[in-house]
PDB file of N, CA and C in Angstrom:
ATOM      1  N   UNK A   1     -56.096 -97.537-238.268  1.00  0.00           N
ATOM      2  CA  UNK A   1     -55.315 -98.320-237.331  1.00  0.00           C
ATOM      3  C   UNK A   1     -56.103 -99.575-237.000  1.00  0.00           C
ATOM      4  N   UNK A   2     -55.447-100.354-237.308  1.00  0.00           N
ATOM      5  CA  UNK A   2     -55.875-102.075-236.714  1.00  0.00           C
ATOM      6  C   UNK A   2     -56.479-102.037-235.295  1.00  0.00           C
ATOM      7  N   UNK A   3     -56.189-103.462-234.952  1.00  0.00           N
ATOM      8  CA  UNK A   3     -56.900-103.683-233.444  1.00  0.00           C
ATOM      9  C   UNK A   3     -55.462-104.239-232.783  1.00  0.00           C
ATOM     10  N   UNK A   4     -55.137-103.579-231.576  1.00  0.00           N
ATOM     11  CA  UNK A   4     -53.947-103.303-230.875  1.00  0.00           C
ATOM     12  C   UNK A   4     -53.625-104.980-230.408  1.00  0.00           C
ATOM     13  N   UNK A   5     -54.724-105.527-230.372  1.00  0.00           N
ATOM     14  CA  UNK A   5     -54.394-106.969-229.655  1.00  0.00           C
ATOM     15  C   UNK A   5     -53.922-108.086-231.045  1.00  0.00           C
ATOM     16  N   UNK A   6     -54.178-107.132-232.073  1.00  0.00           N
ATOM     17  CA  UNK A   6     -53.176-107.990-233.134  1.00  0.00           C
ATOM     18  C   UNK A   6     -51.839-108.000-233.750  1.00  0.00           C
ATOM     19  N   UNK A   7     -51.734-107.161-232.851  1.00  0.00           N
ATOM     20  CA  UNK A   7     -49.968-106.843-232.792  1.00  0.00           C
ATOM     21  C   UNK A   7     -49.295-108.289-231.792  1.00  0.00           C
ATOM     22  N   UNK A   8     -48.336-108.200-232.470  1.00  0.00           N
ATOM     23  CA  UNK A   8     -47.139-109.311-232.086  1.00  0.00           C
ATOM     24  C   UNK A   8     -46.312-109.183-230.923  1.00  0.00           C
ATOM     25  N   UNK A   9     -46.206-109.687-230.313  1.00  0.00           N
ATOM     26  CA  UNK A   9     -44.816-110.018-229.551  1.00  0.00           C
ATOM     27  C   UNK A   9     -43.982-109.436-229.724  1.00  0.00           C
ATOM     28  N   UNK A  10     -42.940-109.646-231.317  1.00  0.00           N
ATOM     29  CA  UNK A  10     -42.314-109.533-231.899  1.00  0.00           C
ATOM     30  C   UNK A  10     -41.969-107.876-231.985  1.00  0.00           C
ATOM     31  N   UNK A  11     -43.414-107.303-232.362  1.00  0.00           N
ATOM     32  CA  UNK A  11     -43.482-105.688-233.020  1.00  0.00           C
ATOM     33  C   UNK A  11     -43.063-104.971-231.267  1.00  0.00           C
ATOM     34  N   UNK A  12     -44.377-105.836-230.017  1.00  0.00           N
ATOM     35  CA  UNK A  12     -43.745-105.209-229.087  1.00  0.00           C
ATOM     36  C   UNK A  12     -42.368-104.758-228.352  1.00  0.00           C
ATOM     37  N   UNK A  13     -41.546-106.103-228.671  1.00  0.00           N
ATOM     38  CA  UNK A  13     -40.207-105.757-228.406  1.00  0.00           C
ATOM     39  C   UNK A  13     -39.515-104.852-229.179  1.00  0.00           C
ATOM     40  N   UNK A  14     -39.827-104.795-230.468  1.00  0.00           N
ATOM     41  CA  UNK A  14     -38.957-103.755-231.325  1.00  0.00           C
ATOM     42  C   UNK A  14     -39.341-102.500-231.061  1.00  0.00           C
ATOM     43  N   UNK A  15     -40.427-102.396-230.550  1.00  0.00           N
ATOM     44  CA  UNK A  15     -41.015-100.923-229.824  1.00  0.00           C
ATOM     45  C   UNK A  15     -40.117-100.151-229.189  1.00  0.00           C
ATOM     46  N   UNK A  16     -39.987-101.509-228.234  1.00  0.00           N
ATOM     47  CA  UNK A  16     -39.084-101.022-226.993  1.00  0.00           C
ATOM     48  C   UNK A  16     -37.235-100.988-227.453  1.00  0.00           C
ATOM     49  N   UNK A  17     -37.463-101.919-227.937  1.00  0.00           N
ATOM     50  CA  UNK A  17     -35.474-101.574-228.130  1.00  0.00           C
ATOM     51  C   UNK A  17     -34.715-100.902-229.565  1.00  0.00           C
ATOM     52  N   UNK A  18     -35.911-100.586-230.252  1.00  0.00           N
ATOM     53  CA  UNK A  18     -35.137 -99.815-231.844  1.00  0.00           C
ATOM     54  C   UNK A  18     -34.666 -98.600-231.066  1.00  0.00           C
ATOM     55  N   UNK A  19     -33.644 -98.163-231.706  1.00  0.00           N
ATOM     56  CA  UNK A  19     -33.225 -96.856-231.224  1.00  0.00           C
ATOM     57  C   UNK A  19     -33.715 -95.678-231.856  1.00  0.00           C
ATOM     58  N   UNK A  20     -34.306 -96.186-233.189  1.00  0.00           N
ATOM     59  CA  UNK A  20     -35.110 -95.095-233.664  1.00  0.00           C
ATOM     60  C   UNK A  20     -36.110 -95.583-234.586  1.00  0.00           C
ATOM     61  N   UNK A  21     -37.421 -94.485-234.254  1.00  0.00           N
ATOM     62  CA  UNK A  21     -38.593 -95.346-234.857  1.00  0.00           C
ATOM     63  C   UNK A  21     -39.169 -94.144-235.740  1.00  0.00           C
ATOM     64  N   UNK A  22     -39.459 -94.528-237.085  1.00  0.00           N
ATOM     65  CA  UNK A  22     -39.339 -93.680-237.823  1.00  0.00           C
ATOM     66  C   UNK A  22     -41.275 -93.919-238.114  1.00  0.00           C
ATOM     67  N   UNK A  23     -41.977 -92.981-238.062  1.00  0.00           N
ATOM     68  CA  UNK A  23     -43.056 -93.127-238.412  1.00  0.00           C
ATOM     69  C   UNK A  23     -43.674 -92.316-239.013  1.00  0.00           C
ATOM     70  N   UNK A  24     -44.713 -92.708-239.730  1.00  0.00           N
ATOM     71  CA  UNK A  24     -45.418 -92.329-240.823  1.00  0.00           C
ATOM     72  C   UNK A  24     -46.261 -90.720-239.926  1.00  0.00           C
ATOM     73  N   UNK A  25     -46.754 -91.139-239.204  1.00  0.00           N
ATOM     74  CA  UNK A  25     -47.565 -90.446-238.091  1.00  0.00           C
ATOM     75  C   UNK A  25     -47.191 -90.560-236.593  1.00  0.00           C
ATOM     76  N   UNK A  26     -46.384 -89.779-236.081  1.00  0.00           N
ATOM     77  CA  UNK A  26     -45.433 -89.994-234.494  1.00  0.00           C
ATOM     78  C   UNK A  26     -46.430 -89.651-233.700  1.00  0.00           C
ATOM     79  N   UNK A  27     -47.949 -89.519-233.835  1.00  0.00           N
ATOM     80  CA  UNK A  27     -48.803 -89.340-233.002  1.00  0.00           C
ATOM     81  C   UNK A  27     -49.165 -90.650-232.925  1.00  0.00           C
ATOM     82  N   UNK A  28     -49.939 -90.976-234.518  1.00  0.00           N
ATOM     83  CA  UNK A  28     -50.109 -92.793-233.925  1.00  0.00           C
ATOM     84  C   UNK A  28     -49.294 -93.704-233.367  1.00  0.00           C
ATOM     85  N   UNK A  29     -47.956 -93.165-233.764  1.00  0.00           N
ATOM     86  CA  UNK A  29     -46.954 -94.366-233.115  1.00  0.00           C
ATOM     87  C   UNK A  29     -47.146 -94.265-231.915  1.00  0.00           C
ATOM     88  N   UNK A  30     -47.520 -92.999-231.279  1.00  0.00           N
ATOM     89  CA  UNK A  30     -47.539 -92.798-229.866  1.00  0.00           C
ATOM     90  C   UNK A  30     -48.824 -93.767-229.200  1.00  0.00           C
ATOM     91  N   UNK A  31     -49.528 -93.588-229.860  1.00  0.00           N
ATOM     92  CA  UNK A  31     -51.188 -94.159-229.512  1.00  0.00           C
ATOM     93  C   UNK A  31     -51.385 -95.445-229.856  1.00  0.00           C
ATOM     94  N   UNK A  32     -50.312 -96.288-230.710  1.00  0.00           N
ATOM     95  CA  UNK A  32     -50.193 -97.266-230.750  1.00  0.00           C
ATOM     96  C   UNK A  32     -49.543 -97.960-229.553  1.00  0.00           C
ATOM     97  N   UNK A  33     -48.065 -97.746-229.241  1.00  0.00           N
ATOM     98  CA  UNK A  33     -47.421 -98.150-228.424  1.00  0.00           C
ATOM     99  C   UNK A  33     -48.225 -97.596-226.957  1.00  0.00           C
ATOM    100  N   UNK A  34     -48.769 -96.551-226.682  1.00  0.00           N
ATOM    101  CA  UNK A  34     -49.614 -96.741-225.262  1.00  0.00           C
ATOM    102  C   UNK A  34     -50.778 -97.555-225.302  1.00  0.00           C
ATOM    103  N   UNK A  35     -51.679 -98.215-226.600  1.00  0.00           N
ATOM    104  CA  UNK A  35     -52.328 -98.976-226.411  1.00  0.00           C
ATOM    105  C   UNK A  35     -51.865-100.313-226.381  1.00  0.00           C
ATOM    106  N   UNK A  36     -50.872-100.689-227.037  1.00  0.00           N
ATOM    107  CA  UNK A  36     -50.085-102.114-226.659  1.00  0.00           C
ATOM    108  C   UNK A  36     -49.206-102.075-225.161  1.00  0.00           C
ATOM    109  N   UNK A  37     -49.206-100.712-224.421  1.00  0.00           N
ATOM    110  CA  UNK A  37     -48.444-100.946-222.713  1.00  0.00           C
ATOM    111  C   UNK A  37     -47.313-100.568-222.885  1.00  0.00           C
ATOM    112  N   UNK A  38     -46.613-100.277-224.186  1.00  0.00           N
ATOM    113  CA  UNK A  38     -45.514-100.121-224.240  1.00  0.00           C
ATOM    114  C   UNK A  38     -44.413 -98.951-224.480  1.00  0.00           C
ATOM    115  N   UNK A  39     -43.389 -98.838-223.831  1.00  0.00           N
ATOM    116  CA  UNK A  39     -42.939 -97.734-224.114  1.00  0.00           C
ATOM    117  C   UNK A  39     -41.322 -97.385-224.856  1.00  0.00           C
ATOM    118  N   UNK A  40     -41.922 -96.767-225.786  1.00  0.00           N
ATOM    119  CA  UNK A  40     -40.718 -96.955-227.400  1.00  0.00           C
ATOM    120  C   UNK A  40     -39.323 -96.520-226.292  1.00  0.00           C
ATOM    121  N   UNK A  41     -38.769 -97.080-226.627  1.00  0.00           N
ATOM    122  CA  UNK A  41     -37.307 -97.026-226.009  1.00  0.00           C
ATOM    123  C   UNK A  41     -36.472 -95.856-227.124  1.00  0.00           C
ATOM    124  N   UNK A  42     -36.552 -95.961-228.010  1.00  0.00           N
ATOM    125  CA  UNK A  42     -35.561 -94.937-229.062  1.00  0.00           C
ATOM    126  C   UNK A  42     -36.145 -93.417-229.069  1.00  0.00           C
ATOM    127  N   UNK A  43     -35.749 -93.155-230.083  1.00  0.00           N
ATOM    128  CA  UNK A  43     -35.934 -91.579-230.568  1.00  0.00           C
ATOM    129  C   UNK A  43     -36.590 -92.060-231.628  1.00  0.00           C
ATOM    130  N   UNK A  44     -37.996 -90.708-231.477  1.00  0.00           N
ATOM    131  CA  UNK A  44     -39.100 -90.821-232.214  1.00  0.00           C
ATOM    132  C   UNK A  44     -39.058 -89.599-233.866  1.00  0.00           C
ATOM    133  N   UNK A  45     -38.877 -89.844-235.253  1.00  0.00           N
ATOM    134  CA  UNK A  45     -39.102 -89.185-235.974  1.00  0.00           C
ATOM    135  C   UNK A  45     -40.019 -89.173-237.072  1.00  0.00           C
ATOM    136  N   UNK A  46     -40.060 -88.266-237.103  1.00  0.00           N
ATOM    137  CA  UNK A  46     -41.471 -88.631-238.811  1.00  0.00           C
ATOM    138  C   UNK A  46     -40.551 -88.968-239.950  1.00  0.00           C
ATOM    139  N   UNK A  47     -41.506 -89.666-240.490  1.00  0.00           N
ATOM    140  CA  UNK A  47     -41.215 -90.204-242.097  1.00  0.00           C
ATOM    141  C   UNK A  47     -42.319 -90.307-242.572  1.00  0.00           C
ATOM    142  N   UNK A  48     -42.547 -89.245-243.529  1.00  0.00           N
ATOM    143  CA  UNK A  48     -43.671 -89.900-244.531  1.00  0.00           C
ATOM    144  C   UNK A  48     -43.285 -88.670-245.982  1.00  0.00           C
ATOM    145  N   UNK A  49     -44.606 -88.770-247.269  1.00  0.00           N
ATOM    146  CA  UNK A  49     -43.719 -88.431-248.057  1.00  0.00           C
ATOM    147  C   UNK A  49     -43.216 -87.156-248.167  1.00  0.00           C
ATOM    148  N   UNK A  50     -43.531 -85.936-247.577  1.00  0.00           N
ATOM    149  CA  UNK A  50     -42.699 -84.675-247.484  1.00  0.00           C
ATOM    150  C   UNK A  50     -41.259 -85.123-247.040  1.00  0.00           C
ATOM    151  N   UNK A  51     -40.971 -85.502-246.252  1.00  0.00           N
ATOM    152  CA  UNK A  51     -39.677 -85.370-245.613  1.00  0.00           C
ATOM    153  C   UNK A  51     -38.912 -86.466-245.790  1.00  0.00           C
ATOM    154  N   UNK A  52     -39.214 -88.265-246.811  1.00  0.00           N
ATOM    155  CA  UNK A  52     -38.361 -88.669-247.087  1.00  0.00           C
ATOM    156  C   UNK A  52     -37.295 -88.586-247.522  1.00  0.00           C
ATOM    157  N   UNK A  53     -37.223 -87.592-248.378  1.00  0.00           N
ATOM    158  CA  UNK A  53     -35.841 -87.631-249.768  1.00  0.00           C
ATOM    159  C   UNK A  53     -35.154 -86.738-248.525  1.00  0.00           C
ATOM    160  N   UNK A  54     -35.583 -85.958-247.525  1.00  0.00           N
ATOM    161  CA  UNK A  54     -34.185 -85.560-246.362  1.00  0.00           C
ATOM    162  C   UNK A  54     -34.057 -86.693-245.180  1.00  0.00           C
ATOM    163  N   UNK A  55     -34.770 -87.080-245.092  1.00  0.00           N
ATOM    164  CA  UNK A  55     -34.664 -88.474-243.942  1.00  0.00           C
ATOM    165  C   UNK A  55     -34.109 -89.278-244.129  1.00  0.00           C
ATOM    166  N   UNK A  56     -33.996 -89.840-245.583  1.00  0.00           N
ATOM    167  CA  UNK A  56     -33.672 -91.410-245.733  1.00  0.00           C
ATOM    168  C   UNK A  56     -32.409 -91.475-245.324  1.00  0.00           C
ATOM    169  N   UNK A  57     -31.375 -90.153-246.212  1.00  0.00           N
ATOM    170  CA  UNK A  57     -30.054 -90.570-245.788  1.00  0.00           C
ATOM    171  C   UNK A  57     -29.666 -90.505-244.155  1.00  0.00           C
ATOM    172  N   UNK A  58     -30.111 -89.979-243.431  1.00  0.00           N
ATOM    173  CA  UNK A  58     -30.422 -89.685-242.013  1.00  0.00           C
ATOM    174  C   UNK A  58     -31.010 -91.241-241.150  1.00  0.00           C
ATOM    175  N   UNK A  59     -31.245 -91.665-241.773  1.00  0.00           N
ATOM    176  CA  UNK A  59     -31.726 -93.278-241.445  1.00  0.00           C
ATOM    177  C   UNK A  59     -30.616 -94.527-241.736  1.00  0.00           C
ATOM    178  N   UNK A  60     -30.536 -94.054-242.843  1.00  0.00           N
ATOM    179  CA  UNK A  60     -29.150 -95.151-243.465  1.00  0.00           C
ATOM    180  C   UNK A  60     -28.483 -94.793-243.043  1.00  0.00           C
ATOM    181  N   UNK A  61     -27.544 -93.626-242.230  1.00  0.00           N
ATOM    182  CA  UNK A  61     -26.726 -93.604-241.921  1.00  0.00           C
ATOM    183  C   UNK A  61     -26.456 -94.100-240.513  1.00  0.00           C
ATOM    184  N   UNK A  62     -27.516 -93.971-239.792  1.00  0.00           N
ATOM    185  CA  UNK A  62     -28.138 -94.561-238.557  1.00  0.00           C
ATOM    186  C   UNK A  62     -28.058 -96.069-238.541  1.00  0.00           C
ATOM    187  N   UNK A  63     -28.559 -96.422-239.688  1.00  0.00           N
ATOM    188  CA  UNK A  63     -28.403 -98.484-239.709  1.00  0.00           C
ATOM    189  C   UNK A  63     -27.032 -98.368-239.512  1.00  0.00           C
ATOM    190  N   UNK A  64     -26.266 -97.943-240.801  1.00  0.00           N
ATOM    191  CA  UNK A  64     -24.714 -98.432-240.792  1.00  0.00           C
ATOM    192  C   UNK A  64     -23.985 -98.068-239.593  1.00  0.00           C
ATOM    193  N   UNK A  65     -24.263 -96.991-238.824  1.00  0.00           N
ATOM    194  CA  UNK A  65     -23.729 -97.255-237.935  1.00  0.00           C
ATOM    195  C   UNK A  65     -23.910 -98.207-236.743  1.00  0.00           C
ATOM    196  N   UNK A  66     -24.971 -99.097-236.985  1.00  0.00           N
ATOM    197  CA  UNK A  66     -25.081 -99.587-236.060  1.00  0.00           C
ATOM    198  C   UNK A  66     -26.557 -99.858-235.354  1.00  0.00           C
ATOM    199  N   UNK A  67     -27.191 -98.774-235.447  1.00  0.00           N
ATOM    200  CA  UNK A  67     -28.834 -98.649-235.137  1.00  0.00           C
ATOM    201  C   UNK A  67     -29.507 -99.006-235.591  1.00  0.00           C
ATOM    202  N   UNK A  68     -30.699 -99.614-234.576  1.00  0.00           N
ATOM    203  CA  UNK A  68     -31.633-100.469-235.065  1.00  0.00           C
ATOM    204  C   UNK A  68     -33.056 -98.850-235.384  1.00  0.00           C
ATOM    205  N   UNK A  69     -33.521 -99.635-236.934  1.00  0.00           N
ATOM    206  CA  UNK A  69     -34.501 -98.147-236.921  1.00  0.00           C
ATOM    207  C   UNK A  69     -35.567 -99.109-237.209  1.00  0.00           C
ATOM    208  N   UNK A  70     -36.438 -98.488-236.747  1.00  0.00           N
ATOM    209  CA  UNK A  70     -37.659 -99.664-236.985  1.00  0.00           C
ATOM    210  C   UNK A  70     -38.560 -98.279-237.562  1.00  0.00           C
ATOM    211  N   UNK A  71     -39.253 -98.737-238.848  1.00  0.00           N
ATOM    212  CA  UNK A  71     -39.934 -97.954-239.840  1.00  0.00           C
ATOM    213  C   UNK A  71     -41.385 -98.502-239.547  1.00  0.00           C
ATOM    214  N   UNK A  72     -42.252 -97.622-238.792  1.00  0.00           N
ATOM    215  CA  UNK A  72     -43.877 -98.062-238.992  1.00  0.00           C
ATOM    216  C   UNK A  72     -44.735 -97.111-239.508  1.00  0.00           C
ATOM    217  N   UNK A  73     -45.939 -97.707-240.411  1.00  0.00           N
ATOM    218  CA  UNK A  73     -46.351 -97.107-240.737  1.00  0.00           C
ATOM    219  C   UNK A  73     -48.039 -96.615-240.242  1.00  0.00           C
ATOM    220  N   UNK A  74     -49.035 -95.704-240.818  1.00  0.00           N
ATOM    221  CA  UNK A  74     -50.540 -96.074-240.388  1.00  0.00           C
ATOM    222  C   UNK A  74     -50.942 -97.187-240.450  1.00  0.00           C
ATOM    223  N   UNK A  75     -50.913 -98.009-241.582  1.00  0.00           N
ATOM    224  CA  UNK A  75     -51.598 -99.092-242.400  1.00  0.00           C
ATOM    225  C   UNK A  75     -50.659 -99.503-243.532  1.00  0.00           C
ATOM    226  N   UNK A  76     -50.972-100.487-243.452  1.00  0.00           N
ATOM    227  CA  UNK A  76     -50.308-101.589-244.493  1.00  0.00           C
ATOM    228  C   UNK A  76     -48.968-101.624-244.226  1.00  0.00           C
ATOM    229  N   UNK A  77     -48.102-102.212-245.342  1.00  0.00           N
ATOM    230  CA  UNK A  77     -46.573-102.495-245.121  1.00  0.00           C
ATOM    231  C   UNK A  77     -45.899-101.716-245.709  1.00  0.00           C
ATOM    232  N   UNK A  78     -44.949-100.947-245.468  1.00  0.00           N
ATOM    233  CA  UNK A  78     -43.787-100.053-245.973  1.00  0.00           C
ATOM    234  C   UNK A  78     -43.649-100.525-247.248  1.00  0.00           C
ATOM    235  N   UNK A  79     -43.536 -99.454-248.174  1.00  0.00           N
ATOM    236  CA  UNK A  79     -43.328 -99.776-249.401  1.00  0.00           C
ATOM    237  C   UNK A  79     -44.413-100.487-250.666  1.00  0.00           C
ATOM    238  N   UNK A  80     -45.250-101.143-249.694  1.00  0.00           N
ATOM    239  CA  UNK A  80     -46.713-101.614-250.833  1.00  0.00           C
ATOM    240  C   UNK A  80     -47.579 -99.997-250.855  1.00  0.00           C
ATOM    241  N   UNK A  81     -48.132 -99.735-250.106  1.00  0.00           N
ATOM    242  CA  UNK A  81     -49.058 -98.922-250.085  1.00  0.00           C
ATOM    243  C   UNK A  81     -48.437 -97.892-248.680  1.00  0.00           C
ATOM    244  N   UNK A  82     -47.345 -97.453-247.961  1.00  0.00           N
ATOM    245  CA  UNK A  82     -46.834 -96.283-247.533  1.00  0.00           C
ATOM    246  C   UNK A  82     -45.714 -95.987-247.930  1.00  0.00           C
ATOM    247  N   UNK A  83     -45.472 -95.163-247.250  1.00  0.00           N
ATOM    248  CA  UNK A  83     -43.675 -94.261-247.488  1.00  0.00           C
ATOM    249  C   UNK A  83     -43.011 -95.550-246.573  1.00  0.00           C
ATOM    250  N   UNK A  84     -41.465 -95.991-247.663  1.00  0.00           N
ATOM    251  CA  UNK A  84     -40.866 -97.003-246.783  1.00  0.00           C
ATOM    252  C   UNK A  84     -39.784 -97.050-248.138  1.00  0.00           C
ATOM    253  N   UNK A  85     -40.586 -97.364-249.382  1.00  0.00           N
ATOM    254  CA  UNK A  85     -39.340 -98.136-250.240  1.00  0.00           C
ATOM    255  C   UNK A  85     -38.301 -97.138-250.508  1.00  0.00           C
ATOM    256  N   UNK A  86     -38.486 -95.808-249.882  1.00  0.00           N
ATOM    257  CA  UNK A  86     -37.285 -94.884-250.641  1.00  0.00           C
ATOM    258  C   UNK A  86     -36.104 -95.565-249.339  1.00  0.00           C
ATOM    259  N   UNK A  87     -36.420 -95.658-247.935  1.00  0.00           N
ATOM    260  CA  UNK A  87     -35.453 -95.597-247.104  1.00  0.00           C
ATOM    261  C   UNK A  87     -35.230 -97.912-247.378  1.00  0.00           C
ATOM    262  N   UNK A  88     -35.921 -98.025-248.021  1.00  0.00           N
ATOM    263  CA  UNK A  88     -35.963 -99.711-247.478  1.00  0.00           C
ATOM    264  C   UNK A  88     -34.970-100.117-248.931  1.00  0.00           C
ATOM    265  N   UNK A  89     -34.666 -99.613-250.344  1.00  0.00           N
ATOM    266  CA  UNK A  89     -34.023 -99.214-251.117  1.00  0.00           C
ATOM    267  C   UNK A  89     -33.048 -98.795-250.988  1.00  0.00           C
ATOM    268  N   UNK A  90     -32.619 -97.926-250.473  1.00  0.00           N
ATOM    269  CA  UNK A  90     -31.338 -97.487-249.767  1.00  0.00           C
ATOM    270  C   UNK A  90     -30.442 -98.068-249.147  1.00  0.00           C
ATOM    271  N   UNK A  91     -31.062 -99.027-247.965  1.00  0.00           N
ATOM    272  CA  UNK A  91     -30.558 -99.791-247.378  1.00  0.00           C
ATOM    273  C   UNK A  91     -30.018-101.083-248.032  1.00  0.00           C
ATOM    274  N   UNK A  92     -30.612-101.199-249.016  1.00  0.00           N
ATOM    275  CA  UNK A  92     -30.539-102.732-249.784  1.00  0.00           C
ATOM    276  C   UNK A  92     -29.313-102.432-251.333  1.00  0.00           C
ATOM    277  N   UNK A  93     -29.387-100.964-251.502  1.00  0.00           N
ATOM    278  CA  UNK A  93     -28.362-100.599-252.235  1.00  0.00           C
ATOM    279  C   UNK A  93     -27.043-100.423-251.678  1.00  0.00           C
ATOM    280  N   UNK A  94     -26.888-100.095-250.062  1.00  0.00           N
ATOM    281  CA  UNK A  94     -25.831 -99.962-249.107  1.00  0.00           C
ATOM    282  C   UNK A  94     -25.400-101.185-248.645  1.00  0.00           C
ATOM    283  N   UNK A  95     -26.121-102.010-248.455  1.00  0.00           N
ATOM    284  CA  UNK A  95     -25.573-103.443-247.855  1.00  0.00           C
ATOM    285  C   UNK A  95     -25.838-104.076-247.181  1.00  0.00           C
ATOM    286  N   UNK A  96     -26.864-102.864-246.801  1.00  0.00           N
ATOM    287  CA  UNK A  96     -27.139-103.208-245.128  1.00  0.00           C
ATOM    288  C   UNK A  96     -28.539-103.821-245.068  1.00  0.00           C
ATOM    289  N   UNK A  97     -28.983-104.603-243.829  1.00  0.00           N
ATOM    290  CA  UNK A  97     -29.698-105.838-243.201  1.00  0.00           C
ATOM    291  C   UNK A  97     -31.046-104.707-243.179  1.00  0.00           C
ATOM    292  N   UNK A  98     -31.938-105.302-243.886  1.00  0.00           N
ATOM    293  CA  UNK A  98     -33.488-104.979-243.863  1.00  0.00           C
ATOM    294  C   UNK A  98     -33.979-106.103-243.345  1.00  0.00           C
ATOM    295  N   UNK A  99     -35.149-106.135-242.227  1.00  0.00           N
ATOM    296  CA  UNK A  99     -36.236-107.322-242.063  1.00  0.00           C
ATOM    297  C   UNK A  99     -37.567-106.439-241.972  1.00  0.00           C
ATOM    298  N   UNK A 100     -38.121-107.728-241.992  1.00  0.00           N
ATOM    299  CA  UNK A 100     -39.520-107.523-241.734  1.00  0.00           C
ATOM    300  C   UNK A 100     -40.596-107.603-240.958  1.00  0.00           C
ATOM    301  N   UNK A 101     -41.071-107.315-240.406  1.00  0.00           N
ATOM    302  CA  UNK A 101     -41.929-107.675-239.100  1.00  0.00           C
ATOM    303  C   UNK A 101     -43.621-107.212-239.626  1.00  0.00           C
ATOM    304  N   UNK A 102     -43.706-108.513-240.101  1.00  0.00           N
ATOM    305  CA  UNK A 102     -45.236-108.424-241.062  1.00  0.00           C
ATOM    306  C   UNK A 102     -46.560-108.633-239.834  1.00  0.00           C
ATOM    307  N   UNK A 103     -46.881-107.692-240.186  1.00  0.00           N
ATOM    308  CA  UNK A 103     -48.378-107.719-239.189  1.00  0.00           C
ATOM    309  C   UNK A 103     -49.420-108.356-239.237  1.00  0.00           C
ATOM    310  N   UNK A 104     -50.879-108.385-238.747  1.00  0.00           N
ATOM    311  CA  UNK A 104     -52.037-109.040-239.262  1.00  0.00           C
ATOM    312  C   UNK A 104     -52.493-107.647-240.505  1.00  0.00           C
ATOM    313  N   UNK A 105     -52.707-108.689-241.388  1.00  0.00           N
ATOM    314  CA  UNK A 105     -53.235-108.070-242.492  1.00  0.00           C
ATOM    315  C   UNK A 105     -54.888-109.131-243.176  1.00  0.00           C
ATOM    316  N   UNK A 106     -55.437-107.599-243.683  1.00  0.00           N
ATOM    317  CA  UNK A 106     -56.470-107.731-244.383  1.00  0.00           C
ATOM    318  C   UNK A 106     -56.662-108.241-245.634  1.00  0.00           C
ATOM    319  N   UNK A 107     -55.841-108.503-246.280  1.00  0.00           N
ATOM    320  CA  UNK A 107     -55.825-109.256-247.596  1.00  0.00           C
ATOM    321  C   UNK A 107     -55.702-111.061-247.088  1.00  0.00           C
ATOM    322  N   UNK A 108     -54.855-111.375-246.112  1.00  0.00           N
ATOM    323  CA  UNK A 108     -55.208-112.884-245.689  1.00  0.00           C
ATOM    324  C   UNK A 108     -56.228-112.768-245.049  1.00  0.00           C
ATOM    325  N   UNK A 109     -57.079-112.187-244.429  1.00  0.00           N
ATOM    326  CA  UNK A 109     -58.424-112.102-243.819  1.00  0.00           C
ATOM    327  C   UNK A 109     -59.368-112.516-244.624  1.00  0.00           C
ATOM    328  N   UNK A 110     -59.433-111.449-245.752  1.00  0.00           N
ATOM    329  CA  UNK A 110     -60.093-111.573-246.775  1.00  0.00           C
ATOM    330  C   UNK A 110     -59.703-113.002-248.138  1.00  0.00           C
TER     331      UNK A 110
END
């Protein structure tokens, strides 16, 4: 896990208003969002790779209807190096609106 004061603005608000936050580790998400002050407004589930191929459709079905799901992971960005592209694929085969909310990363550091 990064350093909490390099989180965004941006990530903080989606904390608070996704309706569902799908994470890699729902402990760190927890320990993330109490070290940024904040408190996740949605419903909290795991995603990582045991339980994608039953989650994803459980997620997509959640966008299309309407819900905002915000996918975080330990480290790095969904789909380079964690569980993300099965549900971030899905969405992009359905129709539906993927963004991105890119963090501080170690490769522009470096």
């Amino acid at each position: 896990m990064g350093q909490a004061g390099d989180a965004s603005a941006r990530l903080c608000a989606a904390l608070r208003t996704a309706d569902v936050v799908a994470a890699e580790d729902t402990r760190r998400a927890r320990n993330l969002a109490a070290s940024l002050d904040v408190q996740i407004g949605g419903r909290i589930v795991s995603y990582y790779d045991h339980v994608e191929s039953a989650r994803t459709p459980q997620l997509v079905d959640a966008v299309a209807g309407g819900a905002t799901v915000l996918l975080i992971t330990d480290a790095g960005m969904p789909s380079v190096s964690d569980p993300g592209y099965t549900v971030v694929r899905a969405c992009v085969d359905a129709g539906l609106p993927v963004t991105c909310l890119p963090g501080p990363s170690a490769v522009t550091t470096a």
